[in-house]
PDB file of N, CA and C in Angstrom:
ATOM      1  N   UNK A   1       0.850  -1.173   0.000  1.00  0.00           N
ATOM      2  CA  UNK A   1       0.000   0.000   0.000  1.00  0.00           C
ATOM      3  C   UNK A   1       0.898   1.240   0.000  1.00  0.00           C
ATOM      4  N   UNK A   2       0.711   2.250  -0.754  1.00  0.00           N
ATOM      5  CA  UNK A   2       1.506   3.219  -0.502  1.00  0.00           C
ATOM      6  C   UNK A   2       1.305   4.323   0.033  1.00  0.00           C
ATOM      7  N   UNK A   3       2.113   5.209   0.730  1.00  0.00           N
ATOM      8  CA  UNK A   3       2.180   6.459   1.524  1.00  0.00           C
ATOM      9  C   UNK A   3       0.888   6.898   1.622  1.00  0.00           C
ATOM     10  N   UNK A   4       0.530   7.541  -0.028  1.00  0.00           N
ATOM     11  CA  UNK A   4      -0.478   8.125  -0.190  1.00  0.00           C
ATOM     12  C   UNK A   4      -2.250   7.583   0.026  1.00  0.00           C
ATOM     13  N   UNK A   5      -2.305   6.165   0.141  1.00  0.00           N
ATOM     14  CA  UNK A   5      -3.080   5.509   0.080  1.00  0.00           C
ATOM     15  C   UNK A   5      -3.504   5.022   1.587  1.00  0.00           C
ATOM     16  N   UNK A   6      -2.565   5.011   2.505  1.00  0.00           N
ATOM     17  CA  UNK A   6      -2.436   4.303   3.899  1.00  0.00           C
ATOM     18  C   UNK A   6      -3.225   6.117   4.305  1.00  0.00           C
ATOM     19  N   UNK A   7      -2.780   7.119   3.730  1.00  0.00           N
ATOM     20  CA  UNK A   7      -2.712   8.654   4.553  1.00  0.00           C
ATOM     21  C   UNK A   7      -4.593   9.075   4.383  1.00  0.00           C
ATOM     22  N   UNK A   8      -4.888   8.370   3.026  1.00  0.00           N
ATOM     23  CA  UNK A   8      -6.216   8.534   2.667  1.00  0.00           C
ATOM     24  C   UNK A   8      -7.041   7.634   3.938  1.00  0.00           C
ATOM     25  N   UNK A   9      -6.565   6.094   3.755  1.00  0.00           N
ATOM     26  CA  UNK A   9      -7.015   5.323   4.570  1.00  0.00           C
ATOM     27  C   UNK A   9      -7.395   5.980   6.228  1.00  0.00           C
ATOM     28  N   UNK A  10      -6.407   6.372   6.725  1.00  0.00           N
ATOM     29  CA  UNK A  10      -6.656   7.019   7.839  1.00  0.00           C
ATOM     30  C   UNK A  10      -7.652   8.118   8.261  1.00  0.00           C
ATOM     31  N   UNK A  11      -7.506   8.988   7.023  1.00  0.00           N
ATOM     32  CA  UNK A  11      -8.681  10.047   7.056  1.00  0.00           C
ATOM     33  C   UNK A  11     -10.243   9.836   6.924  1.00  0.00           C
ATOM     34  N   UNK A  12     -10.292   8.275   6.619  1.00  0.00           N
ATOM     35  CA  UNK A  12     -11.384   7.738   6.462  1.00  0.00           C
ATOM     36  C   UNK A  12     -11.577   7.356   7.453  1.00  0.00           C
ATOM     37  N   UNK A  13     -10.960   6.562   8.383  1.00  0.00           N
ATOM     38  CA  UNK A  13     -10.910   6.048   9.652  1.00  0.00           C
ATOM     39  C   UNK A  13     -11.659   7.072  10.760  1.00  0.00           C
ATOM     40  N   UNK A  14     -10.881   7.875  10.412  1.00  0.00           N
ATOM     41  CA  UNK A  14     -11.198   9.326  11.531  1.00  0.00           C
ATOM     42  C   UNK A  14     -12.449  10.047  11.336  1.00  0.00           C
ATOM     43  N   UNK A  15     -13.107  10.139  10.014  1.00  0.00           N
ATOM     44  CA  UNK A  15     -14.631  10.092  10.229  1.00  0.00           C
ATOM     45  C   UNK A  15     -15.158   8.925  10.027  1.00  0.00           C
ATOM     46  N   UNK A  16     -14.931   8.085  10.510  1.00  0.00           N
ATOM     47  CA  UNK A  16     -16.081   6.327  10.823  1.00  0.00           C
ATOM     48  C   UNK A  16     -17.141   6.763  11.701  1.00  0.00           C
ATOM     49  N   UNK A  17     -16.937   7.848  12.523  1.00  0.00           N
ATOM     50  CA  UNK A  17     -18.091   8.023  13.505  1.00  0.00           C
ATOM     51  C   UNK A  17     -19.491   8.108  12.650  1.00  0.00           C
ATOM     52  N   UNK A  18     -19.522   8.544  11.512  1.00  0.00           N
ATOM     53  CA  UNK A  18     -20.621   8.933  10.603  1.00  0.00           C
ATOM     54  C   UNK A  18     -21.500   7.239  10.757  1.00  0.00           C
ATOM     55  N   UNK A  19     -20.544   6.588  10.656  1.00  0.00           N
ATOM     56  CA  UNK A  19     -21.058   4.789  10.644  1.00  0.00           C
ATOM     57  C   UNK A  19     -22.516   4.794  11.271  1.00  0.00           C
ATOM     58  N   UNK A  20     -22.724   5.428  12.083  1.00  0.00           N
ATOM     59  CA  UNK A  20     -24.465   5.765  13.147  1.00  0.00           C
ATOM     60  C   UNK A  20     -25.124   6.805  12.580  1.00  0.00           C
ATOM     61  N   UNK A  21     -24.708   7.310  11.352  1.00  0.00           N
ATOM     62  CA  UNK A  21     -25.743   7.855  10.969  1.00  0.00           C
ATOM     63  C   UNK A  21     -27.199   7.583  10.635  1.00  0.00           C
ATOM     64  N   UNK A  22     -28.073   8.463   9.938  1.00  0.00           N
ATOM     65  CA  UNK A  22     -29.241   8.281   8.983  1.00  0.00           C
ATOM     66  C   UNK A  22     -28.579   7.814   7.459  1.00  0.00           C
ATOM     67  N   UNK A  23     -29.924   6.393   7.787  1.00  0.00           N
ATOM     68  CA  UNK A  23     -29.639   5.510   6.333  1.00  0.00           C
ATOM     69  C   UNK A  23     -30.936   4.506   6.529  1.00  0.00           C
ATOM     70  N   UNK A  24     -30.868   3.553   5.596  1.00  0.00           N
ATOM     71  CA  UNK A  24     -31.791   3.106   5.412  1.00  0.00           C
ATOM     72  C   UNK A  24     -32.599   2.510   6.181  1.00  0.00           C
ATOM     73  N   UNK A  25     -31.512   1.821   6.859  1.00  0.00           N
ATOM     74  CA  UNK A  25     -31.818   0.887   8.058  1.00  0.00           C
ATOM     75  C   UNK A  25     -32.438   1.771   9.103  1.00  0.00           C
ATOM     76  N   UNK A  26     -32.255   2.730   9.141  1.00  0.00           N
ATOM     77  CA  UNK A  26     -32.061   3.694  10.501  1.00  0.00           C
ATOM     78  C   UNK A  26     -33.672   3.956  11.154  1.00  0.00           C
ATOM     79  N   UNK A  27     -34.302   4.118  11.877  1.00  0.00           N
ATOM     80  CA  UNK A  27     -35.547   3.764  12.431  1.00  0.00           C
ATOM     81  C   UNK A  27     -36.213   5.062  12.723  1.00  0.00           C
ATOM     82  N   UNK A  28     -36.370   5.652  11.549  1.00  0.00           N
ATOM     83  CA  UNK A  28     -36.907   7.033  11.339  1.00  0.00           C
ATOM     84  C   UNK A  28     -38.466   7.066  12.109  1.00  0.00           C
ATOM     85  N   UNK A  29     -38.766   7.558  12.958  1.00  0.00           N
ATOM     86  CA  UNK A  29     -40.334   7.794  13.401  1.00  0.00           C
ATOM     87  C   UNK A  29     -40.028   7.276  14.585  1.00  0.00           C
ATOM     88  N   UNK A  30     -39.278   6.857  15.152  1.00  0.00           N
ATOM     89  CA  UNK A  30     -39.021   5.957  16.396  1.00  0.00           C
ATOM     90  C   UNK A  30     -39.784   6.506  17.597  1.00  0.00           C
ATOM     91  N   UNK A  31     -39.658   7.599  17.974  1.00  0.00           N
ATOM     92  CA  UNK A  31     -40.540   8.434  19.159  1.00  0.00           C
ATOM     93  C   UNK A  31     -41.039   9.755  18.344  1.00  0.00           C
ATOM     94  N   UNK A  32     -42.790   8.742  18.279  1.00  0.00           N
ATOM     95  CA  UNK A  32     -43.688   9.493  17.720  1.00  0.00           C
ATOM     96  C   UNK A  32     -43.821  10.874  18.313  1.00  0.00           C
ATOM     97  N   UNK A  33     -44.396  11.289  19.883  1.00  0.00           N
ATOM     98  CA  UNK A  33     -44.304  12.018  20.252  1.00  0.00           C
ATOM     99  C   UNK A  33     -43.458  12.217  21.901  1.00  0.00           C
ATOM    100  N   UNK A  34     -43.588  13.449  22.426  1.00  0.00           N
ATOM    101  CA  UNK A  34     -42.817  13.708  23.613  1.00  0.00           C
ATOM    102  C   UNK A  34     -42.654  12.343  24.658  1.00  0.00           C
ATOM    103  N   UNK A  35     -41.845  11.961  24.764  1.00  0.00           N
ATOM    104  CA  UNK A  35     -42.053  10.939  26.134  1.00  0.00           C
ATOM    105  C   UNK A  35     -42.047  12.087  27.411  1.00  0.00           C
ATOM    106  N   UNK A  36     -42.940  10.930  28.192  1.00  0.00           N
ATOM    107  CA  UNK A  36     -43.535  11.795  29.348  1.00  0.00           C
ATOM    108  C   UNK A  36     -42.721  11.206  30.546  1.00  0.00           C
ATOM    109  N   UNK A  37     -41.913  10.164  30.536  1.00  0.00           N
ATOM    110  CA  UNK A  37     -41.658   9.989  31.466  1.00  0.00           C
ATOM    111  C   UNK A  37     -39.573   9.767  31.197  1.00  0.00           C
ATOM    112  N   UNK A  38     -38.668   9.940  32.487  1.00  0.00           N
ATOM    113  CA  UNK A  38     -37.318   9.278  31.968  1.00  0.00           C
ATOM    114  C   UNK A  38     -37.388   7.949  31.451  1.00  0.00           C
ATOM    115  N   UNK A  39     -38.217   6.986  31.996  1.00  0.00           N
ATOM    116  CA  UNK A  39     -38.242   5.466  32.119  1.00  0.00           C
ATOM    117  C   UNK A  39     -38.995   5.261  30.432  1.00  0.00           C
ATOM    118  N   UNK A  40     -39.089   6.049  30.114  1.00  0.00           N
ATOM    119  CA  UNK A  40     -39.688   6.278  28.605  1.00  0.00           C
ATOM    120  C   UNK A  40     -38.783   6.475  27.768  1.00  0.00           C
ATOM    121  N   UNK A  41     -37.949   7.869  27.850  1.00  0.00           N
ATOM    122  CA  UNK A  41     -36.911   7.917  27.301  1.00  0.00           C
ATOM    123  C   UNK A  41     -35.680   6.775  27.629  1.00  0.00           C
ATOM    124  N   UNK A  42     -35.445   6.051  28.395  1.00  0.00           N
ATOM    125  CA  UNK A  42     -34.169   5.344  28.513  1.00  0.00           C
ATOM    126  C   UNK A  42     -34.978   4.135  27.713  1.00  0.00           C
ATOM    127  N   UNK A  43     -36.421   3.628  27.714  1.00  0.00           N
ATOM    128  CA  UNK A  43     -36.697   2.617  27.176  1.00  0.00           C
ATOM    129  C   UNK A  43     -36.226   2.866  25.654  1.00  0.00           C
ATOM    130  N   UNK A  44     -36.240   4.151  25.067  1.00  0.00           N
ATOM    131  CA  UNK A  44     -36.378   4.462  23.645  1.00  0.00           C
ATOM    132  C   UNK A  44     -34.918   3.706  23.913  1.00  0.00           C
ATOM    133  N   UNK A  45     -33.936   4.485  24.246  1.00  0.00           N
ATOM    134  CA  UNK A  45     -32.493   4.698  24.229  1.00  0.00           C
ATOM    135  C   UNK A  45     -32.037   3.188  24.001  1.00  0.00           C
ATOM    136  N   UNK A  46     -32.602   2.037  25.286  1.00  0.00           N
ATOM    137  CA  UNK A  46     -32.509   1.082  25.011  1.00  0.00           C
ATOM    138  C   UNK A  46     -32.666   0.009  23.483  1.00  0.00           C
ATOM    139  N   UNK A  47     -33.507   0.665  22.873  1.00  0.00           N
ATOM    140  CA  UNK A  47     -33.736  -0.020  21.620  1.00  0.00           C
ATOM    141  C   UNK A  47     -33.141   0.504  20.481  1.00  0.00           C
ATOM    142  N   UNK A  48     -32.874   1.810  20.423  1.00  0.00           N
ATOM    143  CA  UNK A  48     -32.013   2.377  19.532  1.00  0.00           C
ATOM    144  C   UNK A  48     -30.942   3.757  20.007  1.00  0.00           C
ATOM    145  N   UNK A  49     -30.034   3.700  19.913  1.00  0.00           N
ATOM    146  CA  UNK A  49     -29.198   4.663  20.437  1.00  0.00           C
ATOM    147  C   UNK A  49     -28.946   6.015  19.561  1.00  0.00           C
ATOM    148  N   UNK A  50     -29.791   7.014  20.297  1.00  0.00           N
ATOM    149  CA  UNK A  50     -30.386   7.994  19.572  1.00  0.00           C
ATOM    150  C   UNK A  50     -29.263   9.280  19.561  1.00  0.00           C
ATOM    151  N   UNK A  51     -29.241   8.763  21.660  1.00  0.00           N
ATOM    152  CA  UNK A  51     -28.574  10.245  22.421  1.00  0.00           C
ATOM    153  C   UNK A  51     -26.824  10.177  21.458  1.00  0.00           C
ATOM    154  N   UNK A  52     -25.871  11.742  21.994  1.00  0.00           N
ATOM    155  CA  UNK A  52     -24.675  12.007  21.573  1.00  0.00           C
ATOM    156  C   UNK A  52     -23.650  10.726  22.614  1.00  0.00           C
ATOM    157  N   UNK A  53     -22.849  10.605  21.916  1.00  0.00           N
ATOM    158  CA  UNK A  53     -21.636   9.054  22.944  1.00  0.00           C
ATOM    159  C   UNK A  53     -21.698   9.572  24.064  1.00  0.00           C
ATOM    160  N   UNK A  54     -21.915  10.970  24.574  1.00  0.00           N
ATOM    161  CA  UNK A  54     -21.930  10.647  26.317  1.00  0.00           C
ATOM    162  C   UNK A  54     -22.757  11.136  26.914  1.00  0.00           C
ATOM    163  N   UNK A  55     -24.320  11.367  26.204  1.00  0.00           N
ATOM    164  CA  UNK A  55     -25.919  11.146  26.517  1.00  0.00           C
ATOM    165  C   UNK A  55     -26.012  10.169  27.437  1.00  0.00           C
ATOM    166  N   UNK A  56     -26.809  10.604  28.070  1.00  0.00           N
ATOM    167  CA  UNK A  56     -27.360  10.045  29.287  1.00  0.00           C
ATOM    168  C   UNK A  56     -28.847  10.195  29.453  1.00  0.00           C
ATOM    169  N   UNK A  57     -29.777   9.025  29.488  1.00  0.00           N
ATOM    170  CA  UNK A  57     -30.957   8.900  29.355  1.00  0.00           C
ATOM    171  C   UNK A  57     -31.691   9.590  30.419  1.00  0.00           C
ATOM    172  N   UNK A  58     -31.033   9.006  31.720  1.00  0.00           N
ATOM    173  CA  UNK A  58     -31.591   9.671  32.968  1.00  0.00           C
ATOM    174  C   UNK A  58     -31.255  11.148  33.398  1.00  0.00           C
ATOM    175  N   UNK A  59     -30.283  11.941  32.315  1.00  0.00           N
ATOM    176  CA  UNK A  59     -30.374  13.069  32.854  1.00  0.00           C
ATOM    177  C   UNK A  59     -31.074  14.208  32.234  1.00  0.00           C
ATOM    178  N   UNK A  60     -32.057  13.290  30.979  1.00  0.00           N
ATOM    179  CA  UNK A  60     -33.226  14.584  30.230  1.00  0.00           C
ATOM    180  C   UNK A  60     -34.239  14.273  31.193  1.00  0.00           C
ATOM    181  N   UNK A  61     -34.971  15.743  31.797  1.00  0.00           N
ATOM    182  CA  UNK A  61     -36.108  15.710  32.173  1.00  0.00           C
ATOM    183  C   UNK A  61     -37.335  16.216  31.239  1.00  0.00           C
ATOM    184  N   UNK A  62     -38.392  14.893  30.666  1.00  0.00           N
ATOM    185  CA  UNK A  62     -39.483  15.414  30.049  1.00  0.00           C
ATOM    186  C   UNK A  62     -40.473  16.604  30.708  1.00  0.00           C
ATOM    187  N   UNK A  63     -40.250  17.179  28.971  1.00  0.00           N
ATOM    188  CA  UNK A  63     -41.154  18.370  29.379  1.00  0.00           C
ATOM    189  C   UNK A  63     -40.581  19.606  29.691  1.00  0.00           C
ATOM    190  N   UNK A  64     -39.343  19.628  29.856  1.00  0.00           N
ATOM    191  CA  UNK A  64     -38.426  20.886  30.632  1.00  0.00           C
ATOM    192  C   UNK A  64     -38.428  21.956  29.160  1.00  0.00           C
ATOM    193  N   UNK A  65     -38.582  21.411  28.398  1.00  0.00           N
ATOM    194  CA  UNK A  65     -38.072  22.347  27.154  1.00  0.00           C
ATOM    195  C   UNK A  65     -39.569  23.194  26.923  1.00  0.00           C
ATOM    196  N   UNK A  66     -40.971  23.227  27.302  1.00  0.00           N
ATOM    197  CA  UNK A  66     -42.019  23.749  27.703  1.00  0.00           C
ATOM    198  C   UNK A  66     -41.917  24.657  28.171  1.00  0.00           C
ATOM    199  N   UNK A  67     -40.959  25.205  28.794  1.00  0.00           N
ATOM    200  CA  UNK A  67     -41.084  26.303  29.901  1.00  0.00           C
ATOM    201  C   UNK A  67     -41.307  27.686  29.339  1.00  0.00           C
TER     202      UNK A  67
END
């Protein structure tokens, strides 16, 4: 492999995070509307991992964004 090819390789590597994006597979509609409860939201979380890598289910409180 050469220089130039290993240097590409890497730069690809370094955005892999995209890998969790939106695509086909991806479970568009998943939470129809507001969950009302945390135990709601961590259930979502549980089935598909929605939140940012260091989201935390239990620390959104539903409804707070209402105010």
């Amino acid at each position: 492999m050469k220089k130039e090819d290993k240097e590409n390789q890497k730069i690809i590597d370094e955005y892999d995070y995209l890998s969790n994006a939106a695509s086909s597979q991806d479970c568009t509609g998943l939470i129809p509307s507001e969950p009302i409860s945390s135990e709601e939201i961590e259930a979502y979380e549980e089935l598909y991992h929605f939140l940012p890598p260091n989201g935390r289910a239990e620390s959104i409180k539903p409804g707070e964004h209402h105010k």
